[in-house]
Protein backbone atom coordinates (compact mmCIF):
# COMPACT_ATOMS: atom_id res chain seq x y z
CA UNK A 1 5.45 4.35 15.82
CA UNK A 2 3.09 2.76 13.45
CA UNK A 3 0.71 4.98 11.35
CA UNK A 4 -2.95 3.50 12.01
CA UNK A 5 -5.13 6.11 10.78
CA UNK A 6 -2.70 5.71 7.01
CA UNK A 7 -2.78 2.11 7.39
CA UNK A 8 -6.44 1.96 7.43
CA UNK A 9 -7.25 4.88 4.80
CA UNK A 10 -4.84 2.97 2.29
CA UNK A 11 -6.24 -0.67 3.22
CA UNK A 12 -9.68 0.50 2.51
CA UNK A 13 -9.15 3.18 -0.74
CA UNK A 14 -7.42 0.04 -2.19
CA UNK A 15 -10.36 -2.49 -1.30
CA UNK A 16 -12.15 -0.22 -2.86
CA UNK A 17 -9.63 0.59 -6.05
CA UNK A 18 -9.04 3.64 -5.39
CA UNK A 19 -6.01 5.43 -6.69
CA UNK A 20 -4.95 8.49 -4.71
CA UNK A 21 -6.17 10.60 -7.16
CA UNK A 22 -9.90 9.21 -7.18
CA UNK A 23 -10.07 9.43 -3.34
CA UNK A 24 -9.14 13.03 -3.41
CA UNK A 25 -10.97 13.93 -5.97
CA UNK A 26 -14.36 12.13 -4.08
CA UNK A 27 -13.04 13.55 -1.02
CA UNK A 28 -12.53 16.95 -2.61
CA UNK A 29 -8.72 16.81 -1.04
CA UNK A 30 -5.36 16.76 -2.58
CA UNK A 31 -3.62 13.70 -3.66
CA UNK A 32 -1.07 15.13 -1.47
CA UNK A 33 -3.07 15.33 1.43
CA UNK A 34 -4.00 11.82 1.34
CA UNK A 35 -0.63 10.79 0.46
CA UNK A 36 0.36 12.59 4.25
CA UNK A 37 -2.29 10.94 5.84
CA UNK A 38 -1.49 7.87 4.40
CA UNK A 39 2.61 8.23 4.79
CA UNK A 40 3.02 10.55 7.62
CA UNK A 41 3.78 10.27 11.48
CA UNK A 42 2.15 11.34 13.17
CA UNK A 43 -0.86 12.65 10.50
CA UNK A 44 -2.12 15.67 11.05
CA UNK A 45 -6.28 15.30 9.71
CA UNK A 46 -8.84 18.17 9.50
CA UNK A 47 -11.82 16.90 11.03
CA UNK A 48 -13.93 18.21 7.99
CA UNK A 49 -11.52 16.23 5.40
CA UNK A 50 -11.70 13.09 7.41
CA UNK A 51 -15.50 13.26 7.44
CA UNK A 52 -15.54 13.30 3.72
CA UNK A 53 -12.76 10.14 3.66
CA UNK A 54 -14.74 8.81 5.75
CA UNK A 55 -17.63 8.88 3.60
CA UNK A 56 -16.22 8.11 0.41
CA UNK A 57 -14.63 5.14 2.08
CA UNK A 58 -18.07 3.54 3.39
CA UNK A 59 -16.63 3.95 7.12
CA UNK A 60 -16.58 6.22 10.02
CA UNK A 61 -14.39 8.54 11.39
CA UNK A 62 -14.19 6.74 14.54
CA UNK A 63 -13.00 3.59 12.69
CA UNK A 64 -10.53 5.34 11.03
CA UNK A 65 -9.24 6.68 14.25
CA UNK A 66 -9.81 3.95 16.94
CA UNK A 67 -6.02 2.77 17.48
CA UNK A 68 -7.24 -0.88 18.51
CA UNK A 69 -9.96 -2.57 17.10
CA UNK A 70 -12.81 -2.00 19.05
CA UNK A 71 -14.70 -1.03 16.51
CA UNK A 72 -15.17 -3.52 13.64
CA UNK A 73 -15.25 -2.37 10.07
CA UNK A 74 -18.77 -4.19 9.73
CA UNK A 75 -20.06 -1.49 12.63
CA UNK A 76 -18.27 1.09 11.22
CA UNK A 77 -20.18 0.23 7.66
CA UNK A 78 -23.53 -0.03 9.66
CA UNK A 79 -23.60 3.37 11.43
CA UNK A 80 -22.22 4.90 8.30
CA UNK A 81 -25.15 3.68 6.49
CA UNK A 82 -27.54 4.35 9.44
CA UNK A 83 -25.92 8.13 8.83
CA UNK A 84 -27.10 7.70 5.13
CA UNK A 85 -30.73 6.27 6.07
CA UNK A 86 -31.07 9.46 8.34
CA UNK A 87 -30.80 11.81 5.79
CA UNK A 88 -33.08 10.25 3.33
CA UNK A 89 -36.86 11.40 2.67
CA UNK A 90 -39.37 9.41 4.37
CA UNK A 91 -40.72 7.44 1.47
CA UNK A 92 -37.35 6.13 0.64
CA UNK A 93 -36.91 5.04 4.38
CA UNK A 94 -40.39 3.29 4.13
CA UNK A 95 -39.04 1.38 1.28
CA UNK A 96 -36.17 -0.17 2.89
CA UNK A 97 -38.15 -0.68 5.96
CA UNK A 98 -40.26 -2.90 3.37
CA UNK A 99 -37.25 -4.37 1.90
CA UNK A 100 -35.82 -5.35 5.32
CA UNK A 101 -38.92 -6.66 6.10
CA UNK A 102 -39.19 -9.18 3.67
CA UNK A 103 -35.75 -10.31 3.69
CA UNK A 104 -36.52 -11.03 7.16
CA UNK A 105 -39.09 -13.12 6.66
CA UNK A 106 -37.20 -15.49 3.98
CA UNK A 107 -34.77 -15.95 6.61
């Protein structure tokens, strides 16, 4: 039975060059830990550690968990940031508003 949710972790830490050191230490997990996501059948994830992977690893828990792919990385990148965006201060979210607006209009 094929480990998804370790196949994708380790696809995108090493897109990203991450050892398994670095992504526990951003993830604030073991190297172990990710190691047993990574290697084990079937993994066993916290919900609270997978949120942080998550994070660290510019996707979504439900990316990292859909067993087909419904849901594209590209989404998965969008609502993370869209996460992001919602916990910023309104100034800084009327400066990308203003940033996405002109892009838009050179296109």
């Amino acid at each position: 039975m094929p480990n998804i949710l370790g196949d994708k972790i380790r696809k995108l830490r090493k897109e990203k060059g991450y050892t398994l050191d670095k992504l526990a230490e951003l993830s604030e997990s073991s190297k172990s830990y990710i190691w047993e996501l990574e290697n084990k059948n079937p993994p066993r994830p916290s919900a609270e550690k997978l949120a942080k992977i998550a994070e660290k690893l510019d996707t979504t828990i439900e990316f990292l968990l859909d067993e087909g792919e419904e849901v594209s990385k590209e989404e998965a990148a969008d609502a993370q940031f869209y996460r992001q965006y919602r916990k910023m201060d309104s100034a800084t979210k009327e400066k990308i508003r203003q940033m996405v607006k002109l892009w838009g209009d050179d296109a």
